[in-house]
C-alpha atoms as a PDB file:
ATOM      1  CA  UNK A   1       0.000   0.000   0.000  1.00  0.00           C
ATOM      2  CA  UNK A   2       2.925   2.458   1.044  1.00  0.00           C
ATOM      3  CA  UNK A   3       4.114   1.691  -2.612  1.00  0.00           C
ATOM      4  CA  UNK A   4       1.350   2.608  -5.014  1.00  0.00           C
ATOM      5  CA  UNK A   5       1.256   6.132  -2.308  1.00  0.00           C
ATOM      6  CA  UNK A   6       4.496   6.588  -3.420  1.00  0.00           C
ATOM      7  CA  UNK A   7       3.654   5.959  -7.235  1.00  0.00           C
ATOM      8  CA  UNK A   8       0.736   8.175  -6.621  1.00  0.00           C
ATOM      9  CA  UNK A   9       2.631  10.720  -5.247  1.00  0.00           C
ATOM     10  CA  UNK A  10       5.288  10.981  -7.973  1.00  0.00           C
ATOM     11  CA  UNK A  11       3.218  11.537 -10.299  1.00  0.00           C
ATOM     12  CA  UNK A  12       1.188  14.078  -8.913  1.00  0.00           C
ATOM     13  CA  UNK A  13       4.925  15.847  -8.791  1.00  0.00           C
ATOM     14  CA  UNK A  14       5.609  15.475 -12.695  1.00  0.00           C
ATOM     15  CA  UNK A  15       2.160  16.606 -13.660  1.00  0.00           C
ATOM     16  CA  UNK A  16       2.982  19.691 -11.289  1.00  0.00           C
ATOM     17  CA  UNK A  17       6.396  20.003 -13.092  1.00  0.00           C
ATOM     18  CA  UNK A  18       4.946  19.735 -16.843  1.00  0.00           C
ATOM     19  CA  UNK A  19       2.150  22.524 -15.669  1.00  0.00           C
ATOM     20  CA  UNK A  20       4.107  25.374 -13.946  1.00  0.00           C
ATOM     21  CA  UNK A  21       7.575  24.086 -17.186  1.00  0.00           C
ATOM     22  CA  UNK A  22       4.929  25.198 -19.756  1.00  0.00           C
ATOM     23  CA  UNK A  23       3.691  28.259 -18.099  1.00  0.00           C
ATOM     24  CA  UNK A  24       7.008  29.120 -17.532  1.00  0.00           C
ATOM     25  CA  UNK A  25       7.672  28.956 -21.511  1.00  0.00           C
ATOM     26  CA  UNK A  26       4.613  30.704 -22.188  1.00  0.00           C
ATOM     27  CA  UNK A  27       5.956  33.829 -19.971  1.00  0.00           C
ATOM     28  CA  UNK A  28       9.092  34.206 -21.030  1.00  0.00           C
ATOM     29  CA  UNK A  29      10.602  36.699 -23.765  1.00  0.00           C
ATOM     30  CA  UNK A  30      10.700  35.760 -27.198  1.00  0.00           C
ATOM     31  CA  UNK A  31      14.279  35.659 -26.973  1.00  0.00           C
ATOM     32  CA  UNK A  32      14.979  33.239 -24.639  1.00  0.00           C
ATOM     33  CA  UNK A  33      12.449  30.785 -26.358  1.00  0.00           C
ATOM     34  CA  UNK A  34      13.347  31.562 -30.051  1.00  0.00           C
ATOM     35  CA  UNK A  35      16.881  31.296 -30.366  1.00  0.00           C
ATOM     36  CA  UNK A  36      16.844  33.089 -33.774  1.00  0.00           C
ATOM     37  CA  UNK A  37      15.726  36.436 -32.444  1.00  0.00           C
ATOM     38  CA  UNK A  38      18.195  39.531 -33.374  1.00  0.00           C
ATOM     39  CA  UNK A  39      19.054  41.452 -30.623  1.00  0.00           C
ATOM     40  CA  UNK A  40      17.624  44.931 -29.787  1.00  0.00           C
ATOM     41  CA  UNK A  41      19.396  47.187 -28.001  1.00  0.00           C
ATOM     42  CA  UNK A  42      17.631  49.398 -24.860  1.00  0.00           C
ATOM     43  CA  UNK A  43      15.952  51.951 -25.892  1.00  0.00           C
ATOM     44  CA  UNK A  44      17.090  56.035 -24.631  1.00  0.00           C
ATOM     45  CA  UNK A  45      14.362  56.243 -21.422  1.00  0.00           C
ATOM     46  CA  UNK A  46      16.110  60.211 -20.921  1.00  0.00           C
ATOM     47  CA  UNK A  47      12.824  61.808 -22.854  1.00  0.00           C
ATOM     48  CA  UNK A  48      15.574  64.452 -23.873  1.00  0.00           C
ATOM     49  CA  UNK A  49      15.026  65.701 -27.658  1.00  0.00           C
ATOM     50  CA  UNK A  50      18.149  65.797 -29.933  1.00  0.00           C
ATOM     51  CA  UNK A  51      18.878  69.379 -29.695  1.00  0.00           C
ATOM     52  CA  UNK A  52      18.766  68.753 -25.603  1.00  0.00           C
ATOM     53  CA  UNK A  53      21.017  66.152 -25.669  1.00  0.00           C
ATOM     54  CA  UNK A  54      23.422  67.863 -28.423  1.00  0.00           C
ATOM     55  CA  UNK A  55      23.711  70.591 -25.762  1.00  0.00           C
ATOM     56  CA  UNK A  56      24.506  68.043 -22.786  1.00  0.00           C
ATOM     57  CA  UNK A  57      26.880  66.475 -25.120  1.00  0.00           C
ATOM     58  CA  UNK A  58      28.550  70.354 -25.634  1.00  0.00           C
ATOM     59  CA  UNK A  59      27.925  70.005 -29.362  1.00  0.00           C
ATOM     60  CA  UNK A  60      25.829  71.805 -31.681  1.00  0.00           C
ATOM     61  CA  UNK A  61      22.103  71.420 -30.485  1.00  0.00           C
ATOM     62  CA  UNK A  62      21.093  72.386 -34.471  1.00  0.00           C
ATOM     63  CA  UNK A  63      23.092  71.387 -38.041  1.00  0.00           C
ATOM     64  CA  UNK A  64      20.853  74.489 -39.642  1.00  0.00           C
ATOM     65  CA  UNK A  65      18.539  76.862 -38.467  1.00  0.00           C
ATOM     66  CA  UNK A  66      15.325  75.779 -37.193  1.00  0.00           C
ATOM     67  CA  UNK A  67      13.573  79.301 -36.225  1.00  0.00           C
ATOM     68  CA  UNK A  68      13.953  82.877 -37.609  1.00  0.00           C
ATOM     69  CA  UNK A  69      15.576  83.354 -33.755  1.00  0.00           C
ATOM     70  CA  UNK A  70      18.749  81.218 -35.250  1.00  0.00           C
ATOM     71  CA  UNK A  71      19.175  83.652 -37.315  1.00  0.00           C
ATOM     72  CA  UNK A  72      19.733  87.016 -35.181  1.00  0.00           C
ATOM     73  CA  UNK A  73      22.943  88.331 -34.190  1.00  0.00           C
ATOM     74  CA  UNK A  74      22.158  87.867 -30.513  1.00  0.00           C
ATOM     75  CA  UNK A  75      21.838  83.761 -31.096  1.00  0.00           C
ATOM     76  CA  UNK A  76      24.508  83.835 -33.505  1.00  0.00           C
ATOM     77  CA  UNK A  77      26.918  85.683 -31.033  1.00  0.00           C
ATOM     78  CA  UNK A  78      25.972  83.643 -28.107  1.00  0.00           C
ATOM     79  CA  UNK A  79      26.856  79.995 -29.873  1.00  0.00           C
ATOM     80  CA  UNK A  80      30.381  81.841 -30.991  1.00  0.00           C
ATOM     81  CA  UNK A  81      30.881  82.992 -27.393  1.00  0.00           C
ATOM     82  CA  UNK A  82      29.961  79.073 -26.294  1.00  0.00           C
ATOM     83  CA  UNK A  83      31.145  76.638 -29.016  1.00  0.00           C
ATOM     84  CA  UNK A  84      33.827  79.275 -30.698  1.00  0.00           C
ATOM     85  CA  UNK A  85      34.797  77.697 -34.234  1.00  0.00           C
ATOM     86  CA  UNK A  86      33.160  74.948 -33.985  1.00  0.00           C
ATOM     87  CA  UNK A  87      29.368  77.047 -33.965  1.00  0.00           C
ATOM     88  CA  UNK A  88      30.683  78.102 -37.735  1.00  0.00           C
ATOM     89  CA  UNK A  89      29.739  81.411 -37.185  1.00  0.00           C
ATOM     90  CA  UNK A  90      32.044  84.695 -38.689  1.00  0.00           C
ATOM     91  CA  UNK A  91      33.206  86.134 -35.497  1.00  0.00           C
ATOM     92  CA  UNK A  92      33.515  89.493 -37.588  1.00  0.00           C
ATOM     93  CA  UNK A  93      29.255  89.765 -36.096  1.00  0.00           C
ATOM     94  CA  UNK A  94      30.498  89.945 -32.228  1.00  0.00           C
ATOM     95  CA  UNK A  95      32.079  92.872 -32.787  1.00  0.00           C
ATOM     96  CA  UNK A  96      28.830  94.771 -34.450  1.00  0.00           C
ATOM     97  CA  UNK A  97      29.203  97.099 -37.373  1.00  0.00           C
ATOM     98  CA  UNK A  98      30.942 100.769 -37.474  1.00  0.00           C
ATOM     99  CA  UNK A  99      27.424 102.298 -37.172  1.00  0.00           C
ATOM    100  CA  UNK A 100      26.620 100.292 -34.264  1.00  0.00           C
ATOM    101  CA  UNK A 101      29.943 101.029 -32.729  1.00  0.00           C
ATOM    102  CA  UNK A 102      30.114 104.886 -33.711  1.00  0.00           C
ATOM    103  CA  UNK A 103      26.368 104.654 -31.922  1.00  0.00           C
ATOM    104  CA  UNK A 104      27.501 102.734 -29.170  1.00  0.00           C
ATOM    105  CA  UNK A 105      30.640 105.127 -28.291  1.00  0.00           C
ATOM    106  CA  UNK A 106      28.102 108.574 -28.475  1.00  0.00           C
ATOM    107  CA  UNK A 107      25.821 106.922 -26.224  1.00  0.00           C
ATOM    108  CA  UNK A 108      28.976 106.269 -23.642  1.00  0.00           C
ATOM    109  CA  UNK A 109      29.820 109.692 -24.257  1.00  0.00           C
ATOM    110  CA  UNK A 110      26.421 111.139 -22.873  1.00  0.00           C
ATOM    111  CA  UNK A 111      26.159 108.356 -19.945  1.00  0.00           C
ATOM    112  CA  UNK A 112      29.821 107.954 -19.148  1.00  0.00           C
ATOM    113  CA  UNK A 113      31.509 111.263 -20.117  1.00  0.00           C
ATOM    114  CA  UNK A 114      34.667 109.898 -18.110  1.00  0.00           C
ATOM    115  CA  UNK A 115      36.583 106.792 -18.362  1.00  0.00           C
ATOM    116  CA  UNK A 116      37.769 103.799 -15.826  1.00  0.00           C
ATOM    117  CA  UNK A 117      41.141 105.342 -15.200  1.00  0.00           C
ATOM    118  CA  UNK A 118      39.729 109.323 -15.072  1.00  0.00           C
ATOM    119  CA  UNK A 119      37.284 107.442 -12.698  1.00  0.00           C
ATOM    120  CA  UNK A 120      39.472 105.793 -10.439  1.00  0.00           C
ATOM    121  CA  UNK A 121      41.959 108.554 -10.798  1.00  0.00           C
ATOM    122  CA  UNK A 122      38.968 110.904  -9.392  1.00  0.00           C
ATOM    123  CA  UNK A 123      38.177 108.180  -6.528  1.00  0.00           C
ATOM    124  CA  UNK A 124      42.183 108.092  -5.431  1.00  0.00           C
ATOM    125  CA  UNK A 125      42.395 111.866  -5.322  1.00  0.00           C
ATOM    126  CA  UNK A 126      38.907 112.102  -3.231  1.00  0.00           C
ATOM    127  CA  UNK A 127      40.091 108.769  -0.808  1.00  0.00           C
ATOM    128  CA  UNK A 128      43.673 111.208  -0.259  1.00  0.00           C
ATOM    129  CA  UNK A 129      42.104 114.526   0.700  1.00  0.00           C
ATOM    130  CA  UNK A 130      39.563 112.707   3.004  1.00  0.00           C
ATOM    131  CA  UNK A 131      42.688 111.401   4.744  1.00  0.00           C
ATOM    132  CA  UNK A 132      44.615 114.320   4.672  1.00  0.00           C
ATOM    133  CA  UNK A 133      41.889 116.129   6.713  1.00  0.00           C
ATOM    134  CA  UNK A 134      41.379 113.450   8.899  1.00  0.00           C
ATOM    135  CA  UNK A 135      45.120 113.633   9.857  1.00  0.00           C
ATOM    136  CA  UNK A 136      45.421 117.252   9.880  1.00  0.00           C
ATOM    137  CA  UNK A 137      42.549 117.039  12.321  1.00  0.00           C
ATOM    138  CA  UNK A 138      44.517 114.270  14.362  1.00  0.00           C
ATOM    139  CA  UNK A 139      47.405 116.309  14.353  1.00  0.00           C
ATOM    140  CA  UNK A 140      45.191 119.509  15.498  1.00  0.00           C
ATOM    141  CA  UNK A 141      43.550 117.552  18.427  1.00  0.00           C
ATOM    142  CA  UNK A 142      47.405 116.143  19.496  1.00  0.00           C
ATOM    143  CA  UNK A 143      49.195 119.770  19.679  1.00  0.00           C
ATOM    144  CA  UNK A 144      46.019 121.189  21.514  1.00  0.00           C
ATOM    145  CA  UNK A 145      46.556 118.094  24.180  1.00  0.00           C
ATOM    146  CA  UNK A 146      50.547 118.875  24.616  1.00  0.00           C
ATOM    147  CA  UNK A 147      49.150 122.720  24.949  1.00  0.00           C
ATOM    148  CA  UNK A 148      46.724 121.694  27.755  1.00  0.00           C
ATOM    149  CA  UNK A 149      48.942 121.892  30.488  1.00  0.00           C
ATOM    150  CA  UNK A 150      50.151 125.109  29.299  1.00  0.00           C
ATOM    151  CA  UNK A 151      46.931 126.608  28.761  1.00  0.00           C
ATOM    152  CA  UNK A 152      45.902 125.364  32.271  1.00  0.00           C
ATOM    153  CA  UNK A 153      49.128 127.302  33.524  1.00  0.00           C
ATOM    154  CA  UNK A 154      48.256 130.394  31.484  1.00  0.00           C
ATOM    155  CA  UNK A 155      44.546 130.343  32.800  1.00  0.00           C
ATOM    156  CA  UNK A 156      45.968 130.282  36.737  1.00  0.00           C
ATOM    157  CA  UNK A 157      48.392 133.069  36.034  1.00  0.00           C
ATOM    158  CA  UNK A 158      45.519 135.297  34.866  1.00  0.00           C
ATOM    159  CA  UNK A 159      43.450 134.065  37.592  1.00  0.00           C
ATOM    160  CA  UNK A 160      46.100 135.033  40.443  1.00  0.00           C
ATOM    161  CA  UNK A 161      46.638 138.298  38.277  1.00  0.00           C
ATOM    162  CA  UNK A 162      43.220 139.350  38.424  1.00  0.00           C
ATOM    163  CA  UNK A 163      43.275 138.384  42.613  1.00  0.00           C
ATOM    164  CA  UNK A 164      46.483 140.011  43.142  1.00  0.00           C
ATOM    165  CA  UNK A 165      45.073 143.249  41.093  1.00  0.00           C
ATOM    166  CA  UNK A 166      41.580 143.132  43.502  1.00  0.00           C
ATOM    167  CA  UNK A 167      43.467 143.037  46.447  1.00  0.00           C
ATOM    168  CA  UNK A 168      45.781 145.692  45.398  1.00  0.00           C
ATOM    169  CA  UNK A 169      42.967 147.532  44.169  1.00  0.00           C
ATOM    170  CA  UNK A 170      41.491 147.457  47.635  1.00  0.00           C
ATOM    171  CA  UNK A 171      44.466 147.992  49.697  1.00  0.00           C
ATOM    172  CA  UNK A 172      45.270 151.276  47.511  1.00  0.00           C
ATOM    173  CA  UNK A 173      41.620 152.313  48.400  1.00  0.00           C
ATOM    174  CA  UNK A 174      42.282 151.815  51.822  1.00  0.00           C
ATOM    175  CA  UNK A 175      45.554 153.797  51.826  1.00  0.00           C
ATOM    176  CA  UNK A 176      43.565 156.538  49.903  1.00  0.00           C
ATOM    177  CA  UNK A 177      41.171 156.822  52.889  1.00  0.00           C
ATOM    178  CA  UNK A 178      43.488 157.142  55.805  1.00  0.00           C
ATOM    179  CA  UNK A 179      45.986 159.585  53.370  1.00  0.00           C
ATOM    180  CA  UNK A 180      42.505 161.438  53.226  1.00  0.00           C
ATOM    181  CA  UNK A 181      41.810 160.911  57.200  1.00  0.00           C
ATOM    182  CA  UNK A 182      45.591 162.202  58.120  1.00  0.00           C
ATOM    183  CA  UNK A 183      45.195 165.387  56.012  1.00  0.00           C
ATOM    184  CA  UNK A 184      42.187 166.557  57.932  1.00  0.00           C
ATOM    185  CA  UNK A 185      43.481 165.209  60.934  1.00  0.00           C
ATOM    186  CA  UNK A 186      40.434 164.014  62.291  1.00  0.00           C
ATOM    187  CA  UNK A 187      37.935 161.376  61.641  1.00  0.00           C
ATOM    188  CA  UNK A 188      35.933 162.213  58.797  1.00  0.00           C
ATOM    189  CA  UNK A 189      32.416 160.407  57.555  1.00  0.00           C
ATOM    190  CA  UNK A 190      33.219 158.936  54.596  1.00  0.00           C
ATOM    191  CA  UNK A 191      29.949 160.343  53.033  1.00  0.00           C
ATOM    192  CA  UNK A 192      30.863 163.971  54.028  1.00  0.00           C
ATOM    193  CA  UNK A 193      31.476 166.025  50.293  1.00  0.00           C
ATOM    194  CA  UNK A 194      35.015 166.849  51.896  1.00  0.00           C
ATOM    195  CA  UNK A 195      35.962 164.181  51.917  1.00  0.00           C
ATOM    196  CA  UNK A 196      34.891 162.800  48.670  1.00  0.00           C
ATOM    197  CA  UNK A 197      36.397 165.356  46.387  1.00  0.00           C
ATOM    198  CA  UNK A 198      39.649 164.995  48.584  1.00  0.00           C
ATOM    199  CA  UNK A 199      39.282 161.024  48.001  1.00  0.00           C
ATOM    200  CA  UNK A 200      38.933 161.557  44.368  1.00  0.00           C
ATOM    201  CA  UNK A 201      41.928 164.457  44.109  1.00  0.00           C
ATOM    202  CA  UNK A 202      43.613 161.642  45.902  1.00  0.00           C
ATOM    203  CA  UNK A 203      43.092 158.469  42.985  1.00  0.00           C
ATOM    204  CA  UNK A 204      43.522 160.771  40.264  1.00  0.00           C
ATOM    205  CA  UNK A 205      46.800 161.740  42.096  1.00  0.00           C
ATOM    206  CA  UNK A 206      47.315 158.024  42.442  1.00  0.00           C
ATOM    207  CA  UNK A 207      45.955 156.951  38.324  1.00  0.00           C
ATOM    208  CA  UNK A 208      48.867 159.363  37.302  1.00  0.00           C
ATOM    209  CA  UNK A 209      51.521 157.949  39.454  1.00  0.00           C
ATOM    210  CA  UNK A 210      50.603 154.477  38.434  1.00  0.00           C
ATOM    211  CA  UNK A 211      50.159 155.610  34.423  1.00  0.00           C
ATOM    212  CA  UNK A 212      53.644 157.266  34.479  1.00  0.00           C
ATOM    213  CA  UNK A 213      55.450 154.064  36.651  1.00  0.00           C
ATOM    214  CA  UNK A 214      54.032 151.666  33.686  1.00  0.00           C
ATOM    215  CA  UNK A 215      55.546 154.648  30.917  1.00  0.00           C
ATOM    216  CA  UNK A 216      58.938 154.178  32.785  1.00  0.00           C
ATOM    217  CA  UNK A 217      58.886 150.845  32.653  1.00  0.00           C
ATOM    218  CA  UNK A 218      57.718 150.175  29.372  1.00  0.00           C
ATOM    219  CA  UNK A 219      60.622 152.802  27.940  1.00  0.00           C
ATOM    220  CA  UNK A 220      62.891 150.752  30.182  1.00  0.00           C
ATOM    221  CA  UNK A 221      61.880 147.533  27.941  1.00  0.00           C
ATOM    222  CA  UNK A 222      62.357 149.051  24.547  1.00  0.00           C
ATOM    223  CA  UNK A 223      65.738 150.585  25.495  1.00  0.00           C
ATOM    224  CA  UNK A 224      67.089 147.119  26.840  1.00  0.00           C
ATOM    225  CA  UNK A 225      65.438 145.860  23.354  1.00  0.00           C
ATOM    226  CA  UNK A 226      67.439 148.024  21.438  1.00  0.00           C
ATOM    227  CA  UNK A 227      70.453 147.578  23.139  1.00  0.00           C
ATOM    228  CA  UNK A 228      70.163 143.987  22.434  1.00  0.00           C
ATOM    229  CA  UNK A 229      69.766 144.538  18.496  1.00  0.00           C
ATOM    230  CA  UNK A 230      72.652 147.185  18.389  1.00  0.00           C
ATOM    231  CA  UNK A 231      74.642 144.690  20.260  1.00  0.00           C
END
C-alpha cells in the first residue's frame, strides 16, 4: 500500500512540473524561447530631444537653423561665445558694425563722459584729501593736548593776576582813605562832600603815578630791546 502512495505521489509531482515548465515557456521573452531572435538594443528612457542632448553632449544642439531666432545676431553671437569655431559662425558679427559702434561710443559719451582710469583717478584723489583732513585734524587735536597743560598754567596766572590786582585795588583804596583821614586830621564820615572830592583828588593823584610808573617801565623795555639789536 505504502508503494502505489508513493507511485501516486510521484506523479502528482511530474504533472505539477509539466504545468508550472509550460507556463514558464509561455511567460518568457521571445528571446529566450526563439533562439533566432536579433538582438535589440535598450531603448534612450532620458525623454531628452536631440537638440537637448546635443547641448549636454557640448555640441551643436542644431546642423541648420530651425527658427527665424537662429538667425539674429544675438543667437549667432551667443553659440560663438559658447562653441567658438566649432558654432561656424564669422566672429567678424560679435564685434557689431561701425554704425553700431560709432552709436555705441556717443551713447557712452552722454552716460559715461569719463573713463575707468579718469574714474578711479577721481576716486584716489577724493580717498587722499579725506585722509589728509582726517590727519590734519589728528594732528590739530594732538598739539592742543601737549598745549593743555600750558593753557591750564596760562589760565591760573591770569586768575592770580586778576586776585592780586583786587586786592591791590582794595588795599590802595584803603591807603587813599586814611591819606585822606591824616590830612584833615580828624575822623571824617566817609559820606561827608570833603571828603569825597579829597578822596577823588587823591586816585587821580594816584591813576597818574601808576600811568607814568608803567611809561617808565615800558621805555625801560624798549631801550634794553634796542640795546640787544645794536649789540
Amino acid at each position: 500500500m505504502n508503494f502505489h502512495k508513493l507511485i501516486r505521489s510521484a506523479e502528482s509531482t511530474i504533472g505539477r512540473t509539466r504545468y508550472y515548465s509550460s507556463v514558464a515557456k509561455e511567460e518568457l521573452p521571445a528571446s529566450f524561447v526563439v533562439e533566432d531572435v536579433e538582438y535589440v538594443p535598450e531603448r534612450d528612457k532620458s525623454g531628452l530631444r536631440r537638440q537637448h542632448k546635443n547641448v549636454l553632449h557640448e555640441t551643436l544642439p542644431y546642423d541648420e537653423a530651425h527658427s527665424w531666432i537662429h538667425l539674429t545676431e544675438k543667437y549667432q553671437r551667443t553659440l560663438y561665445g559658447r562653441y567658438g569655431s566649432k558654432s561656424n559662425v564669422n566672429p567678424k558679427i560679435c564685434f557689431g558694425t561701425l554704425a553700431e559702434r560709432t552709436k555705441a561710443q556717443e551713447l557712452q559719451s552722454i552716460t559715461q563722459p569719463e573713463t575707468l582710469p579718469e574714474l578711479l583717478e577721481k576716486l584716489r584723489i577724493k580717498k587722499e584729501a579725506k585722509q589728509a583732513a582726517i590727519n590734519e585734524r589728528e594732528e590739530s587735536i594732538q598739539k592742543k593736548l601737549d598745549k593743555l597743560e600750558q593753557w591750564k598754567a596760562e589760565l591760573n596766572a591770569k586768575v592770580e593776576k586778576r586776585r592780586a590786582d583786587a586786592a591791590a585795588a582794595i588795599q590802595r583804596k584803603e591807603r587813599l582813605i586814611e591819606e585822606v583821614r591824616r590830612h584833615f586830621g580828624f575822623k571824617v564820615d566817609v559820606r561827608d562832600e570833603r571828603f569825597k572830592e579829597m578822596l577823588e583828588q587823591k586816585e587821580k593823584e594816584d591813576k597818574r603815578k601808576q600811568k607814568e610808573a608803567k611809561r617808565k617801565v615800558k621805555e625801560e623795555k624798549m631801550m634794553a630791546k634796542l640795546i640787544q639789536q645794536t649789540s
